[in-house]
Protein backbone atom coordinates (compact mmCIF):
# COMPACT_ATOMS: atom_id res chain seq x y z
CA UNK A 1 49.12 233.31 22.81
CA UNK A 2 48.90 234.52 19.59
CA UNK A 3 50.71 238.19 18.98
CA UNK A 4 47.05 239.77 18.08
CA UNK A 5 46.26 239.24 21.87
CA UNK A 6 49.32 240.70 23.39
CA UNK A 7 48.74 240.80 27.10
CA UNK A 8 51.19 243.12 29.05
CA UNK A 9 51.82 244.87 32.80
CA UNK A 10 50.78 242.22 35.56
CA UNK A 11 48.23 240.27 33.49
CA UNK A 12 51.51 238.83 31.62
CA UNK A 13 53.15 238.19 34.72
CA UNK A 14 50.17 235.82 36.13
CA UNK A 15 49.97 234.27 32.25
CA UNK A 16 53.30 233.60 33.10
CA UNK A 17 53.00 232.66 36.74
CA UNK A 18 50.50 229.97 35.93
CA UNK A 19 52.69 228.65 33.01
CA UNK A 20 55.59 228.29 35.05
CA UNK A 21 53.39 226.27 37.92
CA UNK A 22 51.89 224.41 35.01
CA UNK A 23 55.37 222.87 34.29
CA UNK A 24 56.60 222.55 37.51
CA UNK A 25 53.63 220.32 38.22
CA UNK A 26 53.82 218.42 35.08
CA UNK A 27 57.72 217.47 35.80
CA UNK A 28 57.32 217.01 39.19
CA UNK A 29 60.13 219.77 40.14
CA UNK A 30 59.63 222.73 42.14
CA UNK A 31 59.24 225.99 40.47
CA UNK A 32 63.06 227.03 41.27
CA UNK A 33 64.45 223.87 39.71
CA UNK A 34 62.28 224.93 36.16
CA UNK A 35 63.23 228.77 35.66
CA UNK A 36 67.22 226.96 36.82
CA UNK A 37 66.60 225.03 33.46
CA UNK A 38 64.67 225.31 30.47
CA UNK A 39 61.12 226.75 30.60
CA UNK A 40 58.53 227.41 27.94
CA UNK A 41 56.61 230.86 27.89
CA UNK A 42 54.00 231.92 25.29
CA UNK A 43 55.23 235.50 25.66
CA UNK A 44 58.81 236.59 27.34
CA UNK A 45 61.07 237.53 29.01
CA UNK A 46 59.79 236.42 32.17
CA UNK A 47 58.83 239.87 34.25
CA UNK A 48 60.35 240.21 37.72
CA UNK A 49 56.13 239.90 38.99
CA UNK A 50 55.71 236.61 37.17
CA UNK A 51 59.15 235.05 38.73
CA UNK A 52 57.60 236.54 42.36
CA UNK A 53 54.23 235.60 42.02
CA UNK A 54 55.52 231.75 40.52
CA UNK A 55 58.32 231.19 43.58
CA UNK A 56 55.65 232.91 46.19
CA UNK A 57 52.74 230.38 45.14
CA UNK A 58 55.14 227.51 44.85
CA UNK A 59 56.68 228.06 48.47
CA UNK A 60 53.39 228.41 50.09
CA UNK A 61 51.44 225.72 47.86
CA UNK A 62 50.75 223.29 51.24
CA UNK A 63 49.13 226.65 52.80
CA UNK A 64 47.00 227.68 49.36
CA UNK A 65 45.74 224.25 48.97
CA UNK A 66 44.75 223.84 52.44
CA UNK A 67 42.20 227.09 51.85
CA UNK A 68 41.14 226.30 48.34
CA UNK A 69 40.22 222.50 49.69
CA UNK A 70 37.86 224.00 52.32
CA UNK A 71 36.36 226.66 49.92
CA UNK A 72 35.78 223.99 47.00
CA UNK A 73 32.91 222.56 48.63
CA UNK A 74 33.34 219.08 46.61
CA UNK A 75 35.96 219.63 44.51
CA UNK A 76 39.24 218.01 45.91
CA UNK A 77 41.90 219.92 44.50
CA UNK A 78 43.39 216.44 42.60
CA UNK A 79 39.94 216.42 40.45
CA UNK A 80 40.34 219.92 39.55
CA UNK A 81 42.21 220.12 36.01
CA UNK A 82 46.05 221.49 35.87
CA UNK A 83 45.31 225.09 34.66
CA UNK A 84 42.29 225.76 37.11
CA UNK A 85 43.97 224.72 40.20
CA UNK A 86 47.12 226.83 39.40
CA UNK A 87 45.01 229.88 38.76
CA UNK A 88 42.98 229.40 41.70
CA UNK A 89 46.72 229.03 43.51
CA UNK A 90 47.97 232.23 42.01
CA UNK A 91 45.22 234.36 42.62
CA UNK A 92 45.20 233.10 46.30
CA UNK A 93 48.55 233.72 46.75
CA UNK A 94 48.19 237.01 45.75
CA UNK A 95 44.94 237.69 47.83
CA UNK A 96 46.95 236.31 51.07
CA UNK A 97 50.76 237.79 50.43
CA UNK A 98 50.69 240.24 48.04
CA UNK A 99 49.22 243.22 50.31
CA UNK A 100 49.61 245.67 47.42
CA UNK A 101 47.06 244.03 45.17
CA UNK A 102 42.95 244.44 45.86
CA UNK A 103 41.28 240.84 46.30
CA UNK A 104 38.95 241.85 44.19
CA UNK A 105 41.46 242.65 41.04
CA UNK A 106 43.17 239.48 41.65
CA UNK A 107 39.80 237.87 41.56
CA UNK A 108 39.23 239.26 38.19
CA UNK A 109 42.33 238.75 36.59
CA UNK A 110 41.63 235.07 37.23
CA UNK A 111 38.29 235.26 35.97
CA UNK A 112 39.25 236.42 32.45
CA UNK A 113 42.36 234.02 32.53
CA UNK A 114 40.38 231.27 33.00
CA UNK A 115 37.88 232.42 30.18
CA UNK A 116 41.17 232.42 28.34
CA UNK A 117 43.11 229.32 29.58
CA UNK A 118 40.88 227.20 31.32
CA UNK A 119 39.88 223.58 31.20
CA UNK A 120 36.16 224.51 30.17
CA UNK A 121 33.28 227.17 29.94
CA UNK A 122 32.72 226.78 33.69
CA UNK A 123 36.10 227.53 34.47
CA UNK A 124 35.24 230.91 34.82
CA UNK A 125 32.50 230.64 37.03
CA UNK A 126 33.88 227.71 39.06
CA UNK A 127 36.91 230.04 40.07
CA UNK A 128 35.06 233.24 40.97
CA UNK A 129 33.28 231.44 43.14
CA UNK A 130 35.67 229.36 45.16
CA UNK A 131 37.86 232.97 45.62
CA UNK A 132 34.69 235.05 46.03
CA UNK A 133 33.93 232.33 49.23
CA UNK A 134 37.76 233.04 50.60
CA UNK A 135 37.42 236.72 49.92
CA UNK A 136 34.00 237.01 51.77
CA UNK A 137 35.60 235.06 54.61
CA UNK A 138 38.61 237.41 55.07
CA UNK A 139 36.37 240.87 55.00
CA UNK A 140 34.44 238.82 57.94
CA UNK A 141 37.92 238.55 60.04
CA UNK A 142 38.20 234.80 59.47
CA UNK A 143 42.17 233.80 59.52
CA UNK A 144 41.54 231.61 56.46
CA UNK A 145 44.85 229.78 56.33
CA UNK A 146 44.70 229.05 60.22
CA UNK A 147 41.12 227.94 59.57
CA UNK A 148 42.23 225.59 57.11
CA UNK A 149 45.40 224.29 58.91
CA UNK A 150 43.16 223.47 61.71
CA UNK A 151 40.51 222.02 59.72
CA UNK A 152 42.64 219.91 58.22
CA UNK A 153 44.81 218.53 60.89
CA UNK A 154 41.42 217.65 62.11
CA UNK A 155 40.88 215.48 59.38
CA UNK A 156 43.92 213.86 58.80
CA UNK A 157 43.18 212.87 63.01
CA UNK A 158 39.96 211.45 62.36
CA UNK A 159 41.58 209.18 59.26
CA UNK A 160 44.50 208.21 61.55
CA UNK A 161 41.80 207.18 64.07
CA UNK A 162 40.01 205.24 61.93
CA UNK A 163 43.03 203.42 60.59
CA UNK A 164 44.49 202.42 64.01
CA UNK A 165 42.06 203.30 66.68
CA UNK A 166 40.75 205.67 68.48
CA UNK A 167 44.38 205.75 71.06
CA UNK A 168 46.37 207.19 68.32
CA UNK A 169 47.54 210.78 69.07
CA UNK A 170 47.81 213.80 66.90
CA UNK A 171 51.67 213.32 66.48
CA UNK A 172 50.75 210.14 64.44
CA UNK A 173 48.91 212.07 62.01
CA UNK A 174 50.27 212.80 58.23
CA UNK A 175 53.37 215.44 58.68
CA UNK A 176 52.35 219.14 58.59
CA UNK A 177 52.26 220.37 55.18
CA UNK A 178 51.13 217.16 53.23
CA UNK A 179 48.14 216.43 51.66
CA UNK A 180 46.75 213.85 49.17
CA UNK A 181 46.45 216.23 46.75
CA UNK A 182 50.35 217.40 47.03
CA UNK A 183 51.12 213.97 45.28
CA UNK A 184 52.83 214.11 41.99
CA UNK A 185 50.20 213.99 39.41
CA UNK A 186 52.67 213.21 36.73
CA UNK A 187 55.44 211.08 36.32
CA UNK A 188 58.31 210.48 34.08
CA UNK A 189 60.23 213.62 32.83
CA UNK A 190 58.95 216.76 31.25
CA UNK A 191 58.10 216.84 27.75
CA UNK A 192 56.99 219.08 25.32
CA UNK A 193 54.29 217.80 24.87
CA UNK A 194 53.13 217.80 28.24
CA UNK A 195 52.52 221.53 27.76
CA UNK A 196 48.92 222.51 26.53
CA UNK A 197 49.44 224.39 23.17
CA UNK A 198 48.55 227.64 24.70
CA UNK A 199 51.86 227.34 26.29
CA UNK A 200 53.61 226.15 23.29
CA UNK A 201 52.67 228.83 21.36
CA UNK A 202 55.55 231.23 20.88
CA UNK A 203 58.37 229.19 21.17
């Protein structure tokens, strides 16, 4: 980001947030392994809210994904691009563990990041409405990440079924936590040049 659209307070920290998930993905490392090493930022030093909000969306990624595959509605979260599902997982994270920030300001904040980072012109749109879906469910009293623990361990039953018959019990199912969509999807090390530019820019 260029330095005629400084962006400062708690907006840098989730431009920062969803760079440092951006490269953890790409590499295939968990976010504590990248800020151990070498990590790219368009603007720094990393702020103590950036470091939280990266390690707090990283640790509870199984949980985030489980809720933003249910509020989707067709849109596995493997299909969505890099930048869009990391928002979507930062913003989330926030609405869910971060009980001094207002859904709807986190909601926003992604909204104008994605107009600003995303993978297209509907990125915008595409996450307000998959977080405005969560949000609405958790002013109606829904438990959205045991809703969507539950949901899914349904699923993964009804694939084990139909692999190996109907006798196979819940324990059989794929381990708590994993989902196809936790895969790597990159491989080999990280490179520069994995980064988009907006990333690059600044170093």
């Amino acid at each position: 980001m260029s330095s005629s659209s400084r962006i400062v307070g708690r907006t840098l920290a989730r431009c920062q947030a969803l760079q440092l998930l951006f490269q953890a993905e790409a590499c295939g490392r968990s976010v504590a392994d990248v800020l151990a090493g070498d990590y790219v930022l368009s603007e720094g030093p990393l702020v103590e809210y950036g470091e939280q909000l990266a390690r707090g969306t990283d640790e509870h990624r199984a949980e985030l994904d489980h809720v933003l595959s249910g509020a989707a509605r067709n849109w596995s979260i493997s299909r969505m691009s890099a930048t869009d599902r990391n928002l979507l997982r930062v913003a989330l994270y926030e609405i869910l563990f971060e009980d001094d920030v207002d859904k709807a300001v986190s909601i926003d904040e992604c909204v104008e990041l994605a107009k600003a980072f995303g993978s297209s012109d509907e990125s915008s749109r595409f996450v307000n409405g998959v977080l405005g879906r969560v949000a609405a469910d958790i002013d109606n009293g829904v438990d959205v990440i045991e809703v969507a623990r539950k949901n899914y361990e349904d699923s993964a039953a009804e694939l084990a079924s139909a692999a190996y018959g109907d006798e196979v019990d819940r324990e059989y199912a794929p381990e708590e936590g994993f989902t196809p969509e936790h895969e790597d999807f990159y491989d080999g090390d990280y490179k520069a040049s994995d980064v988009p530019e907006w990333a690059r820019e600044g170093e």
